[in-house]
Protein backbone atom coordinates (compact mmCIF):
# COMPACT_ATOMS: atom_id res chain seq x y z
CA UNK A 1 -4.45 -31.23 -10.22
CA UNK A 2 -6.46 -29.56 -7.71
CA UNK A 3 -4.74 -27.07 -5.24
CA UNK A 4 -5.24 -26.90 -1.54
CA UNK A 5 -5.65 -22.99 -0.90
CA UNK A 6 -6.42 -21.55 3.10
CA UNK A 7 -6.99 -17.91 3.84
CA UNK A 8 -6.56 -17.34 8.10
CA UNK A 9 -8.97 -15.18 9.38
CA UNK A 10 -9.73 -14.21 12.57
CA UNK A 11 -12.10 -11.70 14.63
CA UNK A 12 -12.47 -8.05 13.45
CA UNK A 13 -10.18 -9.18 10.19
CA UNK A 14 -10.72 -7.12 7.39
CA UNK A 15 -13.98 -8.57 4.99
CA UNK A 16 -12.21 -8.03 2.28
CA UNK A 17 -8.78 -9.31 2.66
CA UNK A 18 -10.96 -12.57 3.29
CA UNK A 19 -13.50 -12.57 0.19
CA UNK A 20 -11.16 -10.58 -2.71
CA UNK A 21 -8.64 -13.94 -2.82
CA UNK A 22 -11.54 -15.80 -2.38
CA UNK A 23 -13.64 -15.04 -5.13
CA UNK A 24 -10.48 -14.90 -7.16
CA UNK A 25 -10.11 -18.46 -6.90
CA UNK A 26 -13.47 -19.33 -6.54
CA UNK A 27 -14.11 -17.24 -10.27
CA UNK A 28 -11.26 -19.87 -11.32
CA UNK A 29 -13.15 -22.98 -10.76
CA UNK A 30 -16.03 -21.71 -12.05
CA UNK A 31 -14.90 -20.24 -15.84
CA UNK A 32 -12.47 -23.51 -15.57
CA UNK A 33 -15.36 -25.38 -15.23
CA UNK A 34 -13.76 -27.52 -12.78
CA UNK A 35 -12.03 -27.56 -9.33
CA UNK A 36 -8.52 -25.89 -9.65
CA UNK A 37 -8.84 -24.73 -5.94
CA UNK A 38 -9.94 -26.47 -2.98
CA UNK A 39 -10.77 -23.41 -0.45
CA UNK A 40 -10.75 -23.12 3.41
CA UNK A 41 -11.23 -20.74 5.63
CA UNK A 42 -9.31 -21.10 8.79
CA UNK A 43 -10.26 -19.85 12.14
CA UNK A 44 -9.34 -19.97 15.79
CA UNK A 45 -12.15 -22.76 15.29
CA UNK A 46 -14.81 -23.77 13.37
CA UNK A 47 -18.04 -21.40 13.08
CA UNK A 48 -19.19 -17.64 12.78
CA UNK A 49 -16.33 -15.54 12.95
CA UNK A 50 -16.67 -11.38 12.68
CA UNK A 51 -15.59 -8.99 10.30
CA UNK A 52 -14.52 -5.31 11.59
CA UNK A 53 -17.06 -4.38 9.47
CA UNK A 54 -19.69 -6.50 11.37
CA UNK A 55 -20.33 -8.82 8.64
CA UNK A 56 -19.86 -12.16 9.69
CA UNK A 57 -18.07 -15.45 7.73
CA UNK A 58 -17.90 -18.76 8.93
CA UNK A 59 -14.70 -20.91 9.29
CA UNK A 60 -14.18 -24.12 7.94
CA UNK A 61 -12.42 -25.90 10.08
CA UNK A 62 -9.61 -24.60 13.38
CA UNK A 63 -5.72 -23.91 12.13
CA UNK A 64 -4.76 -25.46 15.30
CA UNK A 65 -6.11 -29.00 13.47
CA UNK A 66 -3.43 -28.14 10.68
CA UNK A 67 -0.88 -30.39 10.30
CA UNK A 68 2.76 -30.10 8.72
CA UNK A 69 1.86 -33.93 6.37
CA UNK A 70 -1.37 -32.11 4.78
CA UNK A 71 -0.41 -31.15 0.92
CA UNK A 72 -1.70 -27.33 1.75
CA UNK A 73 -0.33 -25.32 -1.47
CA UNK A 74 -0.74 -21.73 -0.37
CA UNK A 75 -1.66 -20.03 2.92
CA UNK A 76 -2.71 -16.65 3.04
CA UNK A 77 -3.03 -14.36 5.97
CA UNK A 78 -5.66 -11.44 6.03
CA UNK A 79 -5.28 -8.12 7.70
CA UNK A 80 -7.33 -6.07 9.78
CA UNK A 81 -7.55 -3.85 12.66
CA UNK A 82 -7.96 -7.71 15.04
CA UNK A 83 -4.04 -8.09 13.93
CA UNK A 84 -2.74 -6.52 16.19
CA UNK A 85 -4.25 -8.88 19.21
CA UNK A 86 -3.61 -12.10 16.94
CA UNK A 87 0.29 -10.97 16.76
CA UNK A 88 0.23 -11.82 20.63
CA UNK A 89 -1.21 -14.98 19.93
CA UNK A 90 2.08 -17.36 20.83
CA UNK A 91 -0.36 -20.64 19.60
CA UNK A 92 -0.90 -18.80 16.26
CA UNK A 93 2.76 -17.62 15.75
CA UNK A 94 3.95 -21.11 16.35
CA UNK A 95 1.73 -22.66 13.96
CA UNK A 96 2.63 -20.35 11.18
CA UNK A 97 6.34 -21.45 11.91
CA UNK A 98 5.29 -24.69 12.25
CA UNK A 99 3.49 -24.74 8.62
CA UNK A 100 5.54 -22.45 6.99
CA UNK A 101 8.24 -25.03 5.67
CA UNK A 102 5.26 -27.43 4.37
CA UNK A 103 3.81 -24.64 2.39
CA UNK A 104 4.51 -24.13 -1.22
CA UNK A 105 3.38 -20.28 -0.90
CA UNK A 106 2.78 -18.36 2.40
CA UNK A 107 1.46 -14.68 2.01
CA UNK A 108 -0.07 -11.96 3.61
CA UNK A 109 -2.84 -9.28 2.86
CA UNK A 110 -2.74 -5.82 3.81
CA UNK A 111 -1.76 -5.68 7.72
CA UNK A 112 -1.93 -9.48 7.85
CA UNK A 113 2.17 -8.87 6.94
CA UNK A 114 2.60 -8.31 10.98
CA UNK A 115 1.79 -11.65 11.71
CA UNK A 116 4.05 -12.89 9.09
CA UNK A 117 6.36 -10.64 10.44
CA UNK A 118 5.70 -11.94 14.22
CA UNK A 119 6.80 -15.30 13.21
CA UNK A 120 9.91 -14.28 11.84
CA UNK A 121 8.91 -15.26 8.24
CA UNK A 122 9.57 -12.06 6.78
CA UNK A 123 13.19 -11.48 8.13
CA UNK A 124 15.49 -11.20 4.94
CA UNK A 125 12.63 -10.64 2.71
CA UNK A 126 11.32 -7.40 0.38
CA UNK A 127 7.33 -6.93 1.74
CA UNK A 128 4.51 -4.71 1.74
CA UNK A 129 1.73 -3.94 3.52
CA UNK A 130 -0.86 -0.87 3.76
CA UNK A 131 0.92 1.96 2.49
CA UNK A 132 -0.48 3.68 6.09
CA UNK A 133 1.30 1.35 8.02
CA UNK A 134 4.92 0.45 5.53
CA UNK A 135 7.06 3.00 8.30
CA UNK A 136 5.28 0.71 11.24
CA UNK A 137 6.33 -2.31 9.35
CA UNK A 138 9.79 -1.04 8.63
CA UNK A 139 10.62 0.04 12.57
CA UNK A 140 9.34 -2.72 14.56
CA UNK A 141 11.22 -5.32 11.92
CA UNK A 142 14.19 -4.12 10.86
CA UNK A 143 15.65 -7.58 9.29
CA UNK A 144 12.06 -6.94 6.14
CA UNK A 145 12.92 -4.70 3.58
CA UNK A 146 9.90 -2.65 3.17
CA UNK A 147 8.54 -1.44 -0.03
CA UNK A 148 5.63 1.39 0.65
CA UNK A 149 5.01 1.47 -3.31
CA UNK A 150 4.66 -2.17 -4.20
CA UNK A 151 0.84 -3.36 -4.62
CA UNK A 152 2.09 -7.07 -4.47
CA UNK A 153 5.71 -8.66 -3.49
CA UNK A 154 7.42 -12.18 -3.79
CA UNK A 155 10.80 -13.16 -1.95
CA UNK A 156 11.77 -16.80 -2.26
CA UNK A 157 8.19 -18.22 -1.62
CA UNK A 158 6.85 -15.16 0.47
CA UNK A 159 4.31 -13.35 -0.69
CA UNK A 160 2.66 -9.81 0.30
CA UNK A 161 0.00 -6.93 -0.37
CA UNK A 162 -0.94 -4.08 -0.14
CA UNK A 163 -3.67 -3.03 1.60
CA UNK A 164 -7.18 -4.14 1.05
CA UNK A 165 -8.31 -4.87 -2.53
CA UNK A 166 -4.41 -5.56 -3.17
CA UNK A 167 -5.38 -8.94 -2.34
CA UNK A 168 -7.32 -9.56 -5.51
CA UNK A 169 -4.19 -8.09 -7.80
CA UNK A 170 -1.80 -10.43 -5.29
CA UNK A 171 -4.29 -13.41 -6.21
CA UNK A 172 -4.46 -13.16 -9.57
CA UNK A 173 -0.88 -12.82 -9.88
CA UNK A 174 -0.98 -16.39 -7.93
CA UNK A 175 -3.35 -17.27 -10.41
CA UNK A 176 -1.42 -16.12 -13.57
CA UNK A 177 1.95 -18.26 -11.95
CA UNK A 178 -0.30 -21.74 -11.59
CA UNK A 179 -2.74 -21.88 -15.22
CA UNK A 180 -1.79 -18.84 -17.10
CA UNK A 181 -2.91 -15.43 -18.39
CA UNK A 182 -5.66 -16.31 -20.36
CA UNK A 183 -7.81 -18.09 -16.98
CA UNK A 184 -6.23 -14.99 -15.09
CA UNK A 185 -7.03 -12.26 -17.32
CA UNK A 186 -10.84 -14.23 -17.89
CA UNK A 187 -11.15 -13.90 -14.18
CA UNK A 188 -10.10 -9.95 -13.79
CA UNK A 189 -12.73 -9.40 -16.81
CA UNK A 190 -15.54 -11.12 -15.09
CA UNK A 191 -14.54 -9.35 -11.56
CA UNK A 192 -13.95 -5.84 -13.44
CA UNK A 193 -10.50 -5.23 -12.48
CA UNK A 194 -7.07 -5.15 -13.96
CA UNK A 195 -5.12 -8.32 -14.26
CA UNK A 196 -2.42 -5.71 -13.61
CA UNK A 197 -3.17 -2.99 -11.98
CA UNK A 198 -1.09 0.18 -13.25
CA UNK A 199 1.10 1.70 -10.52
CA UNK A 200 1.86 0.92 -7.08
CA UNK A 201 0.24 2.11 -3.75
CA UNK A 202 1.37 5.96 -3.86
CA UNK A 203 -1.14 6.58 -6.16
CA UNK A 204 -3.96 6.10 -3.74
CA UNK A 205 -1.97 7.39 -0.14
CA UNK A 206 -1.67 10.91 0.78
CA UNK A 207 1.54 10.00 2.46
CA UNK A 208 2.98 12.99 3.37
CA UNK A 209 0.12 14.12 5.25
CA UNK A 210 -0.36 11.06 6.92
CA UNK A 211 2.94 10.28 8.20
CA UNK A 212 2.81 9.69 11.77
CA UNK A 213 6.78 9.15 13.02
CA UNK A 214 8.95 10.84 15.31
CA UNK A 215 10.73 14.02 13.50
CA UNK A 216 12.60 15.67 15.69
CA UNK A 217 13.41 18.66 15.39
CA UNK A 218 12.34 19.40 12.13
CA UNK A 219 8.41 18.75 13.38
CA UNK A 220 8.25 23.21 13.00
CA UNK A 221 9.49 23.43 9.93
CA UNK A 222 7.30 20.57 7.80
CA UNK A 223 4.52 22.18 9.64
CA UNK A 224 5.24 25.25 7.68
CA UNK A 225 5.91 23.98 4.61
CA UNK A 226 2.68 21.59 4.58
CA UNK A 227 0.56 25.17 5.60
CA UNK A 228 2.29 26.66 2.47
CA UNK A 229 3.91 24.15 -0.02
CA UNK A 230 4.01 26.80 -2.54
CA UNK A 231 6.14 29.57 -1.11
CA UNK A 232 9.79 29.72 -2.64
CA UNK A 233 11.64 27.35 0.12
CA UNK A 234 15.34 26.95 -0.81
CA UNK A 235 17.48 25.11 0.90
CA UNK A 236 19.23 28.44 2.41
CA UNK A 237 15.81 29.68 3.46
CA UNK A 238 14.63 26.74 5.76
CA UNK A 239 18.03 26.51 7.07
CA UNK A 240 17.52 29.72 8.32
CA UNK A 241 14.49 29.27 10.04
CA UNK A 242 15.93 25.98 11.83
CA UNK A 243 19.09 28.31 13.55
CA UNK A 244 21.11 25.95 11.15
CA UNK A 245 23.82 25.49 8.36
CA UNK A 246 22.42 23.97 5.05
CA UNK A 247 24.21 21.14 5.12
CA UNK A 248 22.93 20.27 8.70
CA UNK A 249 19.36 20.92 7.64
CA UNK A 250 20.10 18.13 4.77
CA UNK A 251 21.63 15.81 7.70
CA UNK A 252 18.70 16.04 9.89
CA UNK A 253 16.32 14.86 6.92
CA UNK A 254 18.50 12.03 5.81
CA UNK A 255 18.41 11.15 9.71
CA UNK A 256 14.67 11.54 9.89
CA UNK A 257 12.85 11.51 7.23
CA UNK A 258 15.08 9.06 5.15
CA UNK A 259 15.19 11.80 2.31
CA UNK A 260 16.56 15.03 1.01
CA UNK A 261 14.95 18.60 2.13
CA UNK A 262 14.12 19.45 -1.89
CA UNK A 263 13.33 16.07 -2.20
CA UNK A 264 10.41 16.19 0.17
CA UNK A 265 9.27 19.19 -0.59
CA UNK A 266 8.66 18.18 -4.39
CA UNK A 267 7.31 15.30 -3.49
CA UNK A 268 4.73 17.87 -0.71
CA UNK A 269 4.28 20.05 -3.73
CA UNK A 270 3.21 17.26 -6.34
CA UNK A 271 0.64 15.73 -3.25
CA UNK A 272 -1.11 19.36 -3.81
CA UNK A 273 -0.90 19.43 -8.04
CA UNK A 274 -2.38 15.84 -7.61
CA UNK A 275 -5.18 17.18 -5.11
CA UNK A 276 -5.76 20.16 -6.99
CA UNK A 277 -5.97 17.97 -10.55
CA UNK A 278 -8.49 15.69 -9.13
CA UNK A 279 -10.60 18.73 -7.27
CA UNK A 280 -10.62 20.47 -11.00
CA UNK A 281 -14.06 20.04 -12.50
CA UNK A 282 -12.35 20.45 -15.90
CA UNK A 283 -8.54 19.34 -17.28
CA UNK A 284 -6.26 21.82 -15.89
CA UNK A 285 -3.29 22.68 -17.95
CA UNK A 286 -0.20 20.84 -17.16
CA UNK A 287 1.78 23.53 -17.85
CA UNK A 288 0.17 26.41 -15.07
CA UNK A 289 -0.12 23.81 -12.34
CA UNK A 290 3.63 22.81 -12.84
CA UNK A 291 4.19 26.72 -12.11
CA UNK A 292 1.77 27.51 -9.80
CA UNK A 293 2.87 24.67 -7.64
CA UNK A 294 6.83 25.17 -8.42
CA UNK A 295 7.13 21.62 -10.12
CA UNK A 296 9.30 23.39 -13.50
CA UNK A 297 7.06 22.66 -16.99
CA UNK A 298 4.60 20.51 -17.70
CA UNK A 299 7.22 17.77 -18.80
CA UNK A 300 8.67 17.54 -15.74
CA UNK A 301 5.38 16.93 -13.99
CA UNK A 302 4.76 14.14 -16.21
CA UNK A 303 8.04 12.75 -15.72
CA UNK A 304 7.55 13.16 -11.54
CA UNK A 305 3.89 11.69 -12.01
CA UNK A 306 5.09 8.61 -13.20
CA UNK A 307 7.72 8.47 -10.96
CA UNK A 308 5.91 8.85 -7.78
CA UNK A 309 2.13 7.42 -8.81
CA UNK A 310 3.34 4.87 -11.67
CA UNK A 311 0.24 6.60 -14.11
CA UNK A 312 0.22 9.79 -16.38
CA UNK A 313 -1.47 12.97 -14.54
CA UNK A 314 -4.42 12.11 -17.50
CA UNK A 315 -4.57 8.58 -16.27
CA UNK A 316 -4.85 9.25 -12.73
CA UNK A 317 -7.47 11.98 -13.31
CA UNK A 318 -9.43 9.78 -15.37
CA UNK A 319 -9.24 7.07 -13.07
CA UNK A 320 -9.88 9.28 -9.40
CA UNK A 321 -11.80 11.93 -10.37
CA UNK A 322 -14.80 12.74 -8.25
CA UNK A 323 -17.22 15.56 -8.45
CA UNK A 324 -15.94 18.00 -6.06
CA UNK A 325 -16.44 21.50 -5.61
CA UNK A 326 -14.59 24.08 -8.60
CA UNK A 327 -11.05 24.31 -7.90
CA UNK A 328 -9.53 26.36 -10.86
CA UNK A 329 -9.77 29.07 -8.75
CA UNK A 330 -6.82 27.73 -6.25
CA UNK A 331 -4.72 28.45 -9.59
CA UNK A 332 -6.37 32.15 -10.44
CA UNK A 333 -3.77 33.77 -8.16
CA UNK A 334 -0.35 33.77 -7.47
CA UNK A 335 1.26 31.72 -4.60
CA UNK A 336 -0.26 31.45 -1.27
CA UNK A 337 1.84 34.07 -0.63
CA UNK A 338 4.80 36.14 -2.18
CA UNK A 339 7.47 33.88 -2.85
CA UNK A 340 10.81 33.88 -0.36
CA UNK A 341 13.82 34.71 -2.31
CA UNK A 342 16.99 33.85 -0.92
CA UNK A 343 20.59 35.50 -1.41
């Protein structure tokens, strides 16, 4: 039996939340060697529609022609920097509520999760979006619980990526549900990716230095310990600097930041043995970069690796890696400075 699969676009989506799904299925029918998936690309109406990236697709047919009695299996809803605009679309809104009970499977790509999220379909639900914009998510929605690691998420029929080329692991998952993992894992081999992927999305964010949210008064102090992760910062010392008791230090973090103060600052510390691995021309000892960067043994950075990244630090290497300037020599001294011991 055929199934009736739309993807929503609209102008200055993102090209690839569009095509990634697309092939997906489109691979499908072709290694099935017949029509599992009967694609359409949805529009405000029919004809070219632009890509932020410039590139142009064309749309099928208008979503305002969609109507609740046609047998549409899954809708999926692409991202992009046009989202925000197409959130204050009241036609579009109401149509996704509108089809959203007739669809088997309604999902998102990337920042396409807003406009779920504008027409209340997310409320009560775990989602995901692009790791850059989870806290976003998270604060203007407060009924979605937001996952900032997850590549791919389902909640009772709702489905939701990652951003960009999380939409290809979020299809073939879709993929894997309706014939199985032998078509699936055929497709990921013929599109050179991993039926499933290893990790989540903190492997590929730099989320501590990109976190863009009100902090209060603790804005001086993370701008200290971001200029020098690797100075000896106990609890008692950064206290100090704030003009408060340890325990309130740990209160305004929970309030703000959602986390402990030793708790960020491994996680700031293993952000710069991750950027200092993949800057490495050759393997750098597990062992010296746990010390230099305060992170205990080598063990323990393995153990925090997988925690935080879902991969082995020889995994992620292997699978980052550039070719970027030597950086063995950020580990040929001590600490950025001498370390801060505290009574």
């Amino acid at each position: 039996m055929s199934r009736s699969i739309a993807l929503l676009a609209y102008p200055r989506c993102q090209l690839l939340d569009v095509s990634g799904p697309w092939q997906v299925f489109a691979s499908a029918n072709e290694l099935a060697g017949k029509p599992l998936y009967r694609l359409t690309l949805l529009g405000e109406s029919p004809g070219p529609l632009a890509t932020n990236s410039g590139m142009a697709f064309h749309a099928d047919r208008s979503w305002h022609s969609l109507g609740v009695e046609e047998t549409l299996d899954t809708l999926l809803v692409a991202g992009g920097s046009g989202v925000t605009e197409q959130c204050g679309n009241a036609a579009l809104i109401d149509k996704l509520r509108e089809l959203a009970p007739h669809v088997r499977r309604i999902g998102s790509v990337c920042t396409g999760a807003f406009l779920l999220a504008a027409a209340g379909l997310l409320d009560g639900h775990r989602a995901t979006t692009h790791w850059r914009h989870c806290h976003r998510l998270a604060e203007a929605y407060p009924a979605i619980s937001v996952d900032s690691d997850a590549l791919y998420l389902e909640s009772q029929g709702r489905y939701t990526s990652a951003g960009v080329t999380a939409g290809i692991d979020l299809a073939l998952s879709l993929l894997e549900a309706d014939h199985g993992a032998e078509l699936a894992g055929r497709v990921a081999r013929e599109l050179v990716v991993f039926l499933h992927r290893p990790g989540g999305q903190s492997q590929f964010s730099e989320a501590l230095r990109s976190q863009q949210r009100d902090v209060g008064p603790l804005r001086r102090l993370l701008d200290e310990l971001h200029a020098n992760p690797g100075a000896d910062h106990c609890l008692e010392a950064m206290a100090a600097r704030m003009a408060v008791s340890p325990r309130h230090l740990s209160r305004l973090f929970h309030r703000y930041l959602d986390t402990t103060p030793g708790a960020y600052l491994t996680r700031l510390r293993l952000e710069q043995a991750r950027q200092t691995m993949l800057a490495s021309p050759t393997p750098l000892p597990l062992e010296r970069l746990a010390r230099h960067w305060r992170l205990g043994g080598a063990e323990q950075l393995r153990r925090l690796f997988q925690r935080h990244y879902g991969v082995s630090p020889s995994v992620y290497r292997q699978r980052f890696r550039a070719s970027p300037p030597n950086a063995s020599a950020a580990l040929s001294s001590p600490h950025p400075q001498e370390p801060r011991s505290c009574p």
